[in-house]
Protein backbone atom coordinates (compact mmCIF):
# COMPACT_ATOMS: atom_id res chain seq x y z
CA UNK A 1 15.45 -5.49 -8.78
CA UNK A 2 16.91 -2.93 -11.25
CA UNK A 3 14.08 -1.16 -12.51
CA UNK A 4 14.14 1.24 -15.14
CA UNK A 5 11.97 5.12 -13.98
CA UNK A 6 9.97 4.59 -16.42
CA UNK A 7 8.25 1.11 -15.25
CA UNK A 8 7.85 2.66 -11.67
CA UNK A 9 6.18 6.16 -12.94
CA UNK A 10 3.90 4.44 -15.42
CA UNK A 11 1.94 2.91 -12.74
CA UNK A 12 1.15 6.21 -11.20
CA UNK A 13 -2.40 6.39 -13.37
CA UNK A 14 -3.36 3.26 -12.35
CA UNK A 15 -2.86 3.76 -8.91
CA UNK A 16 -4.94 7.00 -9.35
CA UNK A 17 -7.66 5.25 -10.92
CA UNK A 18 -7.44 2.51 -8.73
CA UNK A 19 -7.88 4.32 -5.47
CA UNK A 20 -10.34 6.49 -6.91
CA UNK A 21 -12.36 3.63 -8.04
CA UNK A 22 -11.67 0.85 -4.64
CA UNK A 23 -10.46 3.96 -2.07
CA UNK A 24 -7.26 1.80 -2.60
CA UNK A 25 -5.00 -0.98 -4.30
CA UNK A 26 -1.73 -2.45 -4.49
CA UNK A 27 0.16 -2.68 -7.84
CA UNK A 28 3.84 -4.06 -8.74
CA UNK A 29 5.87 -1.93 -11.24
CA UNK A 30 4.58 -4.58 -14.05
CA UNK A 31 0.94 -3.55 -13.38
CA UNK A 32 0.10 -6.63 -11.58
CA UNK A 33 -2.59 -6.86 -8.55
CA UNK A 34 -2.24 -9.03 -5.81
CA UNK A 35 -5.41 -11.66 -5.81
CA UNK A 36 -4.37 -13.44 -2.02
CA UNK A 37 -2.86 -12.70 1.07
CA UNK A 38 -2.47 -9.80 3.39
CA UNK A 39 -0.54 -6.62 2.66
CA UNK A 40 1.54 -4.53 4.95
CA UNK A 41 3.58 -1.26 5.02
CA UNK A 42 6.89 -2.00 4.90
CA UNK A 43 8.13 1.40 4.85
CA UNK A 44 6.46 4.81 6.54
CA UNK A 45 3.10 5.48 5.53
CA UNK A 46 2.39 9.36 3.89
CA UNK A 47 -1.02 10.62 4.08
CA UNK A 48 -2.52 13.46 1.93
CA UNK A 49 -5.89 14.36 1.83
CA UNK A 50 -8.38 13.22 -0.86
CA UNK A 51 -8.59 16.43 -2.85
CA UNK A 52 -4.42 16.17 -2.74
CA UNK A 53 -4.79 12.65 -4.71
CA UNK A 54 -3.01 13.01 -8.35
CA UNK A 55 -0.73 11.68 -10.60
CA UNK A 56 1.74 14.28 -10.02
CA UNK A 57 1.72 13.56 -6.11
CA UNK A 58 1.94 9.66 -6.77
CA UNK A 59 4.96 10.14 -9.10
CA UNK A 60 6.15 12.62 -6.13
CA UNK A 61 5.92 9.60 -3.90
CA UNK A 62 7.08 6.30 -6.18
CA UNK A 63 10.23 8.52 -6.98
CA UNK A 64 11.09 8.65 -3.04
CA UNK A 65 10.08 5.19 -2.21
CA UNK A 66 10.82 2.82 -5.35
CA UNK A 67 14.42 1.85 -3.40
CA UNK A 68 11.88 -0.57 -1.18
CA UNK A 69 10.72 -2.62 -4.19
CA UNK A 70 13.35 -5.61 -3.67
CA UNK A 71 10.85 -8.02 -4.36
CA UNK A 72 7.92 -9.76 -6.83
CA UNK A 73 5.70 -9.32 -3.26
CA UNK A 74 6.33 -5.56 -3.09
CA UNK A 75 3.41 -3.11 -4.36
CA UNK A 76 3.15 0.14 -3.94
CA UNK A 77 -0.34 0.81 -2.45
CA UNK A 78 -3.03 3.04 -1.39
CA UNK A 79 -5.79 3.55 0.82
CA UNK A 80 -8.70 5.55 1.98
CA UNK A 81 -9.14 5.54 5.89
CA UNK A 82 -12.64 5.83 6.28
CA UNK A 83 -12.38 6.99 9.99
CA UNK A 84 -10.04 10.38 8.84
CA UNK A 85 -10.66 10.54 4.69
CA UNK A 86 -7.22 10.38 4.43
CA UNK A 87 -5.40 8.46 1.40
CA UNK A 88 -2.58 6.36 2.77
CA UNK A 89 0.73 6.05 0.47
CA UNK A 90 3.24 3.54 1.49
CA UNK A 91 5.35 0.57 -0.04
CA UNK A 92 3.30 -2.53 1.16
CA UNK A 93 4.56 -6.40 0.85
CA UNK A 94 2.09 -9.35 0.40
CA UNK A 95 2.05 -12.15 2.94
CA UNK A 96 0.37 -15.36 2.12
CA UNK A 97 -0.75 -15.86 5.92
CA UNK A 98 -2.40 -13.57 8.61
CA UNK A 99 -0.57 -14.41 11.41
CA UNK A 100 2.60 -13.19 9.61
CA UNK A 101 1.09 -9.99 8.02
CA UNK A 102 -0.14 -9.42 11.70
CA UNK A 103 3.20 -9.95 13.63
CA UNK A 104 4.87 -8.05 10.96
CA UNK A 105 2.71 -5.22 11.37
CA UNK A 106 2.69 -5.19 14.83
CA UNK A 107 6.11 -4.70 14.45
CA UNK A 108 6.03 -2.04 12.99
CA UNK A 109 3.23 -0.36 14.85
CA UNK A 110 1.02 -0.11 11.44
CA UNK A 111 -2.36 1.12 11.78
CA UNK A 112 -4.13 -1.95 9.75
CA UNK A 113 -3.53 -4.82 7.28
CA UNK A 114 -5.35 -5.24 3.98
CA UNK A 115 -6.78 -8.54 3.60
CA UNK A 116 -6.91 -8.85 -0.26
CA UNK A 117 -9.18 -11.86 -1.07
CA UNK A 118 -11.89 -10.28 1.53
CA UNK A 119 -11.31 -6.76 0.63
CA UNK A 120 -11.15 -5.54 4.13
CA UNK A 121 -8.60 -3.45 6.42
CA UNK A 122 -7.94 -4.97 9.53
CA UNK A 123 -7.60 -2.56 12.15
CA UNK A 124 -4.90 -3.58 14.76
CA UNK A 125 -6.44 -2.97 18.45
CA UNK A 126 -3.34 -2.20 20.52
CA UNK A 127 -4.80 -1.50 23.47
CA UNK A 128 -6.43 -4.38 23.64
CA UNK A 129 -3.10 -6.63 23.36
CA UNK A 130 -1.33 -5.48 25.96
């Protein structure tokens, strides 16, 4: 995908008022929210504190990380974690089923994976899989 800047740092205010609004969202460089699935990090995951949360640090961050966009099912995302306050930055991809998001991300060793449809993080219990 050969993306112009511009389409990448033009979703920087709606990822602001996104998170601010839902403590988080996912949104392609055309604007567009996923409605289904499960999203994952694909990439490493920055955190920055709430008060730390502006468009000048999300254009900081979609300048460093737009090479992962390869595909229609990569977003760049955000969330709050409600167990530190911290807002979560990372290049996430959309998987239509659970059990792939969840091997993925266990891959990966990722904290949690978004499940869009029920608005929920799923926190992945390692201890308990061993």
């Amino acid at each position: 995908m050969n993306l112009e800047k511009k389409q990448f740092f033009s979703q920087a205010n709606n990822l602001l008022t996104e998170t601010k609004e839902y403590k988080g969202t996912s949104i392609n460089t055309s604007g567009e929210k996923p409605v289904d699935g499960y999203m994952v990090a694909i990439d490493t995951t920055y955190c920055i504190s709430a008060a730390e949360l502006s468009v000048k640090a999300l254009k900081k961050f979609i300048a460093k990380r737009k090479r992962y966009i390869k595909s229609d099912d990569d977003y760049f995302g955000t969330w709050a974690d409600d167990r530190t306050g911290d807002i979560h930055l990372n290049v996430s991809h959309r998987f239509p089923n659970k059990d792939e998001a969840l091997s993925f991300a266990s891959g990966k060793n990722s904290l949690a994976i978004y499940d869009i449809k029920n608005r929920e993080s799923i926190y992945i219990d390692y201890d308990n899989n061993k």
